[in-house]
PDB file of N, CA and C in Angstrom:
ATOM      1  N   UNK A   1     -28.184  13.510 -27.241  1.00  0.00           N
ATOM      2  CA  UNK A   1     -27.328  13.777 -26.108  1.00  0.00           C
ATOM      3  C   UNK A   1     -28.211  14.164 -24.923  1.00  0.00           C
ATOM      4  N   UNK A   2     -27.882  13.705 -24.360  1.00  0.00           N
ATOM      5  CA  UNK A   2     -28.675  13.662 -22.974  1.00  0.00           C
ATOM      6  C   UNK A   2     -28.007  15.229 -22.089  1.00  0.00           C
ATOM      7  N   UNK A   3     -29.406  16.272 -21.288  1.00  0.00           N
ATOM      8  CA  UNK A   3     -28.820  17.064 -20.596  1.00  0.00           C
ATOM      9  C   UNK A   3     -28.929  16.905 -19.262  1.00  0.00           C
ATOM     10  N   UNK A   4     -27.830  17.310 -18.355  1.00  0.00           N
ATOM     11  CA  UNK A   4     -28.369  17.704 -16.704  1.00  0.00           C
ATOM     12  C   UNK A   4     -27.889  19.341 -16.674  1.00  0.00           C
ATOM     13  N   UNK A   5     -28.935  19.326 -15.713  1.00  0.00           N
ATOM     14  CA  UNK A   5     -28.521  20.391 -14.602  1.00  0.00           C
ATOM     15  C   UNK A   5     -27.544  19.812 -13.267  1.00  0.00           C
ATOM     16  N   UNK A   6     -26.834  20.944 -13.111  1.00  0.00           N
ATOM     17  CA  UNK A   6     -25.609  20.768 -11.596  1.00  0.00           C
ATOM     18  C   UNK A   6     -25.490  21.939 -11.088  1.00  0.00           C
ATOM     19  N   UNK A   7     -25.926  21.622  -9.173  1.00  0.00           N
ATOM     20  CA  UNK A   7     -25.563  22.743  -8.643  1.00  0.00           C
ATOM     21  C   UNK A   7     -24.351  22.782  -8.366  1.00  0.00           C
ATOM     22  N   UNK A   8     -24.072  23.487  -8.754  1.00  0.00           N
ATOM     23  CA  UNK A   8     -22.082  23.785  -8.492  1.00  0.00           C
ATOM     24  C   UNK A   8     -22.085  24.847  -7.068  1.00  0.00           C
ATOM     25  N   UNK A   9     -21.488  24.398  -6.185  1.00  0.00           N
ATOM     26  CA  UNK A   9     -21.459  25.545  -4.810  1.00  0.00           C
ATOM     27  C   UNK A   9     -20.819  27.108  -6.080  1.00  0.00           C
ATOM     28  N   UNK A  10     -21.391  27.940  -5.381  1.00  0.00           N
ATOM     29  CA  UNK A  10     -20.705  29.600  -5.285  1.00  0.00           C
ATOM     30  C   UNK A  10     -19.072  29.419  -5.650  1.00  0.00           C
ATOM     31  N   UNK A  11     -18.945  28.877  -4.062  1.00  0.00           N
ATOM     32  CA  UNK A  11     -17.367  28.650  -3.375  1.00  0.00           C
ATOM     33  C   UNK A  11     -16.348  27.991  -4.214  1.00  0.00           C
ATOM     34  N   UNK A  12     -16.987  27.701  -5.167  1.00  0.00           N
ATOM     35  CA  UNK A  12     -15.638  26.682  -6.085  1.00  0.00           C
ATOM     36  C   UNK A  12     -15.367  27.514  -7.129  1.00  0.00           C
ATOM     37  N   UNK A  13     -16.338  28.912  -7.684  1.00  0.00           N
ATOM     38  CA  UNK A  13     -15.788  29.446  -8.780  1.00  0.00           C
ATOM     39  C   UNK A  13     -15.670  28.627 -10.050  1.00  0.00           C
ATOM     40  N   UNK A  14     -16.375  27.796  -9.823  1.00  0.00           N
ATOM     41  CA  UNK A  14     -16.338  27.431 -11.661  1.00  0.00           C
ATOM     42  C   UNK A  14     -17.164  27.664 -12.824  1.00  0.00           C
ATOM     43  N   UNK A  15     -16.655  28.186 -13.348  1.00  0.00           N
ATOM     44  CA  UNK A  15     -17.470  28.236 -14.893  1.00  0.00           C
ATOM     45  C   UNK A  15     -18.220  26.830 -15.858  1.00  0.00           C
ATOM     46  N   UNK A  16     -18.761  26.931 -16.558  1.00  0.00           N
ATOM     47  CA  UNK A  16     -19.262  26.043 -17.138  1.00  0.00           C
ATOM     48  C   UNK A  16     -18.233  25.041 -18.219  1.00  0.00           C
ATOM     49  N   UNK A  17     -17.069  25.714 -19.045  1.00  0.00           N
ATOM     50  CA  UNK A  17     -16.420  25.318 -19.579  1.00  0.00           C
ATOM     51  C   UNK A  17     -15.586  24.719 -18.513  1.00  0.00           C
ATOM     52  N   UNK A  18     -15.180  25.215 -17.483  1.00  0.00           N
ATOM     53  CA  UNK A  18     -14.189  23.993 -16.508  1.00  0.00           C
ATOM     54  C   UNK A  18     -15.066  23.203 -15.991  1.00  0.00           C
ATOM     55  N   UNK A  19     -16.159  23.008 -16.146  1.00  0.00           N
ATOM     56  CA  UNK A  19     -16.846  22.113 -15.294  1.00  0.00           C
ATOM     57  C   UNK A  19     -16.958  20.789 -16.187  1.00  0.00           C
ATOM     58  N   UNK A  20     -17.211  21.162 -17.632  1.00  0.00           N
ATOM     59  CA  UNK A  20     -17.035  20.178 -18.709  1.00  0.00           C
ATOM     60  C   UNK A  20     -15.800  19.671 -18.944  1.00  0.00           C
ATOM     61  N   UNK A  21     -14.446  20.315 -18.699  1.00  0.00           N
ATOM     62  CA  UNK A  21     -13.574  20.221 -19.200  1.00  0.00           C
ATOM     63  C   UNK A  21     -13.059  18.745 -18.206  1.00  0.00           C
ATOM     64  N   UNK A  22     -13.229  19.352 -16.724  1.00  0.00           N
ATOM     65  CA  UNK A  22     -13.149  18.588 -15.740  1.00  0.00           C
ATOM     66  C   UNK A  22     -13.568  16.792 -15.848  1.00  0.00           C
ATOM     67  N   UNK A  23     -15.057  17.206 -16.342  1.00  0.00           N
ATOM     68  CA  UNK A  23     -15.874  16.068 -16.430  1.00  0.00           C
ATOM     69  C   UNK A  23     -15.577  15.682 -17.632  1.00  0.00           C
ATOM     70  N   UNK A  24     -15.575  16.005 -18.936  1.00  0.00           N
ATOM     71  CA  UNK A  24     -14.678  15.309 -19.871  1.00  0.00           C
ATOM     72  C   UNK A  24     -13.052  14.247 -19.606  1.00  0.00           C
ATOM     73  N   UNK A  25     -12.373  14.995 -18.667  1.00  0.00           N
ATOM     74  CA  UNK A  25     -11.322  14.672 -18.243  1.00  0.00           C
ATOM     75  C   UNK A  25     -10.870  13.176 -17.870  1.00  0.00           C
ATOM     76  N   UNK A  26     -12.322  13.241 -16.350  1.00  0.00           N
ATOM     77  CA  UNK A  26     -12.439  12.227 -15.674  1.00  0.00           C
ATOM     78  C   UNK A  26     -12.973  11.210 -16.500  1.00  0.00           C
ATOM     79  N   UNK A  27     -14.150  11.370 -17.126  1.00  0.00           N
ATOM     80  CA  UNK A  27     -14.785  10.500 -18.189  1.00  0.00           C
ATOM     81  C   UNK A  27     -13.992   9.309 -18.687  1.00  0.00           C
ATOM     82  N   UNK A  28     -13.001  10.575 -19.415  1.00  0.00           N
ATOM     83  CA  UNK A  28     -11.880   9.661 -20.284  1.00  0.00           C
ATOM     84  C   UNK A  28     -10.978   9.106 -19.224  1.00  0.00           C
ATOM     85  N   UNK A  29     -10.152   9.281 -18.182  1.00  0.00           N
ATOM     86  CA  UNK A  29      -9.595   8.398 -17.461  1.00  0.00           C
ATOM     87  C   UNK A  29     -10.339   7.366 -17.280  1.00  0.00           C
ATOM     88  N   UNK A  30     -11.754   6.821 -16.926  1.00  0.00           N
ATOM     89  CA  UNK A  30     -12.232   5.941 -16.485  1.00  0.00           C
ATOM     90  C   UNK A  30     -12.844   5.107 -17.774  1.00  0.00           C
ATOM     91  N   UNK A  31     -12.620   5.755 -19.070  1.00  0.00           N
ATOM     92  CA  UNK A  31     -12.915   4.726 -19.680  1.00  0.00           C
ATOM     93  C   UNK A  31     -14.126   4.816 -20.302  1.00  0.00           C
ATOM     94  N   UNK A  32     -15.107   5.823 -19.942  1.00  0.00           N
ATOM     95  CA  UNK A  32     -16.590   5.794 -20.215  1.00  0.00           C
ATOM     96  C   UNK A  32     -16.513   6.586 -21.502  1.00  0.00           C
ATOM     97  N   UNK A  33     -15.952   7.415 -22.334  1.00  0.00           N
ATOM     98  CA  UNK A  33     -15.530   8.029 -23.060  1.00  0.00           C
ATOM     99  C   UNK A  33     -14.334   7.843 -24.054  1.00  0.00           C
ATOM    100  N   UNK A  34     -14.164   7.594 -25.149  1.00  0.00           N
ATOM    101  CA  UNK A  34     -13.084   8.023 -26.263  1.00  0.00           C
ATOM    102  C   UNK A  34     -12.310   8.841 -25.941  1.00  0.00           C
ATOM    103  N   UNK A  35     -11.100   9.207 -26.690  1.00  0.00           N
ATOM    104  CA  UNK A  35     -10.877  10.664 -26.556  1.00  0.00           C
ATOM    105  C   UNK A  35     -11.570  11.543 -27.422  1.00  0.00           C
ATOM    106  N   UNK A  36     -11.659  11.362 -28.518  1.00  0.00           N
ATOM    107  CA  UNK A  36     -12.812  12.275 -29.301  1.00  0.00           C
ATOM    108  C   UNK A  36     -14.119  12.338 -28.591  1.00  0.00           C
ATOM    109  N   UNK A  37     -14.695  11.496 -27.696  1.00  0.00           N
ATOM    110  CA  UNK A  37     -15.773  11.849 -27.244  1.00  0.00           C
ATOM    111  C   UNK A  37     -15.623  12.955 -25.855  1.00  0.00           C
ATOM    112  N   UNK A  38     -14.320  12.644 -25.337  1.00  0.00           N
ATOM    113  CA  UNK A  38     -14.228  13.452 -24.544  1.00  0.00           C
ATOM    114  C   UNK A  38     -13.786  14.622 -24.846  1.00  0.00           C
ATOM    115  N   UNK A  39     -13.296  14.678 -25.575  1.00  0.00           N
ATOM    116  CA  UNK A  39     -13.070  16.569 -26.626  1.00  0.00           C
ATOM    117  C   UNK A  39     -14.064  17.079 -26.826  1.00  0.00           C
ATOM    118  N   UNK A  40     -15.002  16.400 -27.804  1.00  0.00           N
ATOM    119  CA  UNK A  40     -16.319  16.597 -27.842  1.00  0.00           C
ATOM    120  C   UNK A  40     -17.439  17.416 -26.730  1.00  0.00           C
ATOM    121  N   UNK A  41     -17.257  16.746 -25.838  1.00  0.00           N
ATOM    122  CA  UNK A  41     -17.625  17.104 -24.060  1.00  0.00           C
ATOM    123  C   UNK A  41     -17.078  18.159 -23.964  1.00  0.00           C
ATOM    124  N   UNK A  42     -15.376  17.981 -23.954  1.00  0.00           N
ATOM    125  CA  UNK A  42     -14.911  19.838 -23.661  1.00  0.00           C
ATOM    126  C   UNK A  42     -14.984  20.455 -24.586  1.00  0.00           C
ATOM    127  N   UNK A  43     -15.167  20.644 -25.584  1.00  0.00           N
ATOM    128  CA  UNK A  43     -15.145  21.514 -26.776  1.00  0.00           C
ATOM    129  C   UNK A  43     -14.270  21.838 -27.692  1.00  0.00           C
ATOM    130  N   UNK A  44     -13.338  20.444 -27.400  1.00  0.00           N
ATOM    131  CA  UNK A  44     -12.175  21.031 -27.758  1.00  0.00           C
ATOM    132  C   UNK A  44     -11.582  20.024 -29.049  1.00  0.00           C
ATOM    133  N   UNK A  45     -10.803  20.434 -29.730  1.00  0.00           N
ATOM    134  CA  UNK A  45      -9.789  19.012 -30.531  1.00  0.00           C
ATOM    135  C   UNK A  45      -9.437  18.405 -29.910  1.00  0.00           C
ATOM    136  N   UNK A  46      -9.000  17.176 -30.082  1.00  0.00           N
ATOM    137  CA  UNK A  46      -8.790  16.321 -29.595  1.00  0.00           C
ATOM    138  C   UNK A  46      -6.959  16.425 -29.329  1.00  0.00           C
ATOM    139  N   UNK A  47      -6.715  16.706 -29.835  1.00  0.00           N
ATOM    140  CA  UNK A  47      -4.863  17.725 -30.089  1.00  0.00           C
ATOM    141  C   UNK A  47      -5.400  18.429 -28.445  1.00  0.00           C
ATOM    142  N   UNK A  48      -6.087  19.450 -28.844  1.00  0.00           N
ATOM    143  CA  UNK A  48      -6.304  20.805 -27.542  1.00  0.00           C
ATOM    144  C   UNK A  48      -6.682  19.616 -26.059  1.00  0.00           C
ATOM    145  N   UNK A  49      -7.385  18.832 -26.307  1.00  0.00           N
ATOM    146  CA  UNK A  49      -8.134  18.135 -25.141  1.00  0.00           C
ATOM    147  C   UNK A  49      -7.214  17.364 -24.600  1.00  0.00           C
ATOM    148  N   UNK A  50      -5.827  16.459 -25.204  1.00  0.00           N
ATOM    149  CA  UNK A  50      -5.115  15.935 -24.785  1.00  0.00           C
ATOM    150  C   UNK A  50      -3.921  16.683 -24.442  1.00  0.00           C
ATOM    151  N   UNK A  51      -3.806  17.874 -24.777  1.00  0.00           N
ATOM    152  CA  UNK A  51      -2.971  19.261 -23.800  1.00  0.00           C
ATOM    153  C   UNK A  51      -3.457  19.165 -22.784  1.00  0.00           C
ATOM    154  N   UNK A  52      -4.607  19.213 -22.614  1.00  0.00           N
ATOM    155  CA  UNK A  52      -5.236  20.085 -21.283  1.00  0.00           C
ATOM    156  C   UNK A  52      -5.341  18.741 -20.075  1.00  0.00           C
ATOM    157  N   UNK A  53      -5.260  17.326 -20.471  1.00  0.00           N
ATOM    158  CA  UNK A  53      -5.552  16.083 -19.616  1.00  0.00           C
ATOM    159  C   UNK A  53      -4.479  16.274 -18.523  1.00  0.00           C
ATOM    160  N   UNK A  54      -3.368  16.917 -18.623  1.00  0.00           N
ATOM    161  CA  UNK A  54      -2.376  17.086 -17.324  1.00  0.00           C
ATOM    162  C   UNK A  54      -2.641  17.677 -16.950  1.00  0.00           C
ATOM    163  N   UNK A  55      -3.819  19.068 -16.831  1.00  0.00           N
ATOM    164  CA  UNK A  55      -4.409  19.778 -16.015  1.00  0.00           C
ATOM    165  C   UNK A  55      -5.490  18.954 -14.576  1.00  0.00           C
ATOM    166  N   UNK A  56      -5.392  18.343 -14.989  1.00  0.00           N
ATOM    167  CA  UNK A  56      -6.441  16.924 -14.494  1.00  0.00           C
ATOM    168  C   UNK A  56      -5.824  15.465 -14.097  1.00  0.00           C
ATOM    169  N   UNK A  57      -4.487  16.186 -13.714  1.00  0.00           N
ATOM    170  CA  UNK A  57      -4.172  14.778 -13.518  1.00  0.00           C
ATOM    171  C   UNK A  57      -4.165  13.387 -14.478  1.00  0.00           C
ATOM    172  N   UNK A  58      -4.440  13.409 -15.601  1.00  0.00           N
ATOM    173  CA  UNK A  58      -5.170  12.292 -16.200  1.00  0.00           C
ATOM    174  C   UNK A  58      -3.740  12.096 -17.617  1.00  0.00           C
ATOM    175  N   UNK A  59      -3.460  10.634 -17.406  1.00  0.00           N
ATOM    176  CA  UNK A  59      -2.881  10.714 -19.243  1.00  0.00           C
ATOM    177  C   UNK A  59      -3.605  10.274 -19.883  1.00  0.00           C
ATOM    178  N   UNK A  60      -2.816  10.818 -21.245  1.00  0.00           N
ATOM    179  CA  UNK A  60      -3.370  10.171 -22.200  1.00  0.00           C
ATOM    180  C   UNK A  60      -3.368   8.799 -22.651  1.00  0.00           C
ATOM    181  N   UNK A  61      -2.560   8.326 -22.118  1.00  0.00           N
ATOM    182  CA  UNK A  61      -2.435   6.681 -22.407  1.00  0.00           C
ATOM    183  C   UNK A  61      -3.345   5.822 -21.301  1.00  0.00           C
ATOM    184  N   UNK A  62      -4.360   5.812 -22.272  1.00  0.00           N
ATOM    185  CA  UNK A  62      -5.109   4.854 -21.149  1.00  0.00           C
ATOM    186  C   UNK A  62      -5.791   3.629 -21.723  1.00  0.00           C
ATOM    187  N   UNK A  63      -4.692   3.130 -20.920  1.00  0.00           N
ATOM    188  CA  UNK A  63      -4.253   1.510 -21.795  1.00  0.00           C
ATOM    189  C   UNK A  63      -4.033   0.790 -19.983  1.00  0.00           C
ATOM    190  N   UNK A  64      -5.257  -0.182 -19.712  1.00  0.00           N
ATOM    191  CA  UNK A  64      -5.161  -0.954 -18.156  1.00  0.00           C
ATOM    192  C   UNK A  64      -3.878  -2.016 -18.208  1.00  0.00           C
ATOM    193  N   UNK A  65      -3.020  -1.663 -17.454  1.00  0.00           N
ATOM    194  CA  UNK A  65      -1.715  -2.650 -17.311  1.00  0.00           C
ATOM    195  C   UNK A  65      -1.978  -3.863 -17.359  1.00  0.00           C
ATOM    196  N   UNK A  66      -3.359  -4.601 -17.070  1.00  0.00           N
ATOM    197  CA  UNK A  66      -3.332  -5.989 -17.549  1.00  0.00           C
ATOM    198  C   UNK A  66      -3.156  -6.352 -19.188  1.00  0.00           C
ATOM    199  N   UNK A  67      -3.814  -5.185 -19.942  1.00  0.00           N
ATOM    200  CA  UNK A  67      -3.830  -5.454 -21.178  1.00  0.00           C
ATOM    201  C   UNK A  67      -2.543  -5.191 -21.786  1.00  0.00           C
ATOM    202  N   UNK A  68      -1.328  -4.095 -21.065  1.00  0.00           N
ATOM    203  CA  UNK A  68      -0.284  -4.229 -21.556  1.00  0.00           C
ATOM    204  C   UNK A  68       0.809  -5.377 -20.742  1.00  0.00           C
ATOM    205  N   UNK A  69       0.188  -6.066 -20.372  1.00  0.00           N
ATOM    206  CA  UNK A  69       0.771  -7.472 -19.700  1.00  0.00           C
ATOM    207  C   UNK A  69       0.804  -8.340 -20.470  1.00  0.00           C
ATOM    208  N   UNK A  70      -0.530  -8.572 -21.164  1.00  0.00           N
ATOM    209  CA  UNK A  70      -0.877  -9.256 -22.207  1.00  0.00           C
ATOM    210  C   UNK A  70      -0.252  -9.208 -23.371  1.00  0.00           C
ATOM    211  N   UNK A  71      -0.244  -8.208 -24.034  1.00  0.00           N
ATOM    212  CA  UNK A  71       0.143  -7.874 -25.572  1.00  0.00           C
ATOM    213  C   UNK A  71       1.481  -7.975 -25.023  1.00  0.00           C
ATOM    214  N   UNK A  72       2.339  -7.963 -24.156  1.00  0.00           N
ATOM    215  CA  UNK A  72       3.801  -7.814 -24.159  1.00  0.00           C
ATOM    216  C   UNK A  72       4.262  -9.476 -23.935  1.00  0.00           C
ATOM    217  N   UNK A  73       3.506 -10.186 -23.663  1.00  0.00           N
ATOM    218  CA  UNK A  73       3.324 -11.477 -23.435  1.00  0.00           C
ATOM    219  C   UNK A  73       3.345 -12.736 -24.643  1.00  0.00           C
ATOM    220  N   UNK A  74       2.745 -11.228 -25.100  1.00  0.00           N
ATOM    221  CA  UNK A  74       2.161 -12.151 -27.173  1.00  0.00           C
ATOM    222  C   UNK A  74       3.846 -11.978 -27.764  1.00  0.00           C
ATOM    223  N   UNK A  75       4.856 -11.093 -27.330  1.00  0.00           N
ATOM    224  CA  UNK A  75       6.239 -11.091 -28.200  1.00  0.00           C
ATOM    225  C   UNK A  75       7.321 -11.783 -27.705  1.00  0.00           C
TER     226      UNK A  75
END
């Protein structure tokens, strides 16, 4: 696993666990991530991690509308 460092401004108040949680979040909306990998990232189950994805704006169904164009196409 690969590490970085991030300067996080003062001004935003974030902790390290929201900063992962965040970036886990986004991860998984875009696709670059599982959801287990993105739990993983936040620390969390994957149950706990897909609670917390509406904190973030983000669902859990992330499935690109072309592909449910497709498969709805196949019935």
């Amino acid at each position: 696993m690969k590490h970085f460092t991030l300067n996080i401004p003062n001004s935003l108040n974030l902790n390290e666990v929201e900063v992962r949680r965040f970036l886990a979040a986004k991860m998984y909306e875009s696709g670059k991530l599982s959801l287990g990998q993105a739990a993983e990232l936040a620390g969390l189950s994957k149950i706990a991690f897909s609670e917390i994805l509406i904190d973030f704006n983000v669902s859990i169904v992330n499935y690109p509308p072309s592909a449910i164009t497709r498969d709805a196409a196949q019935f």
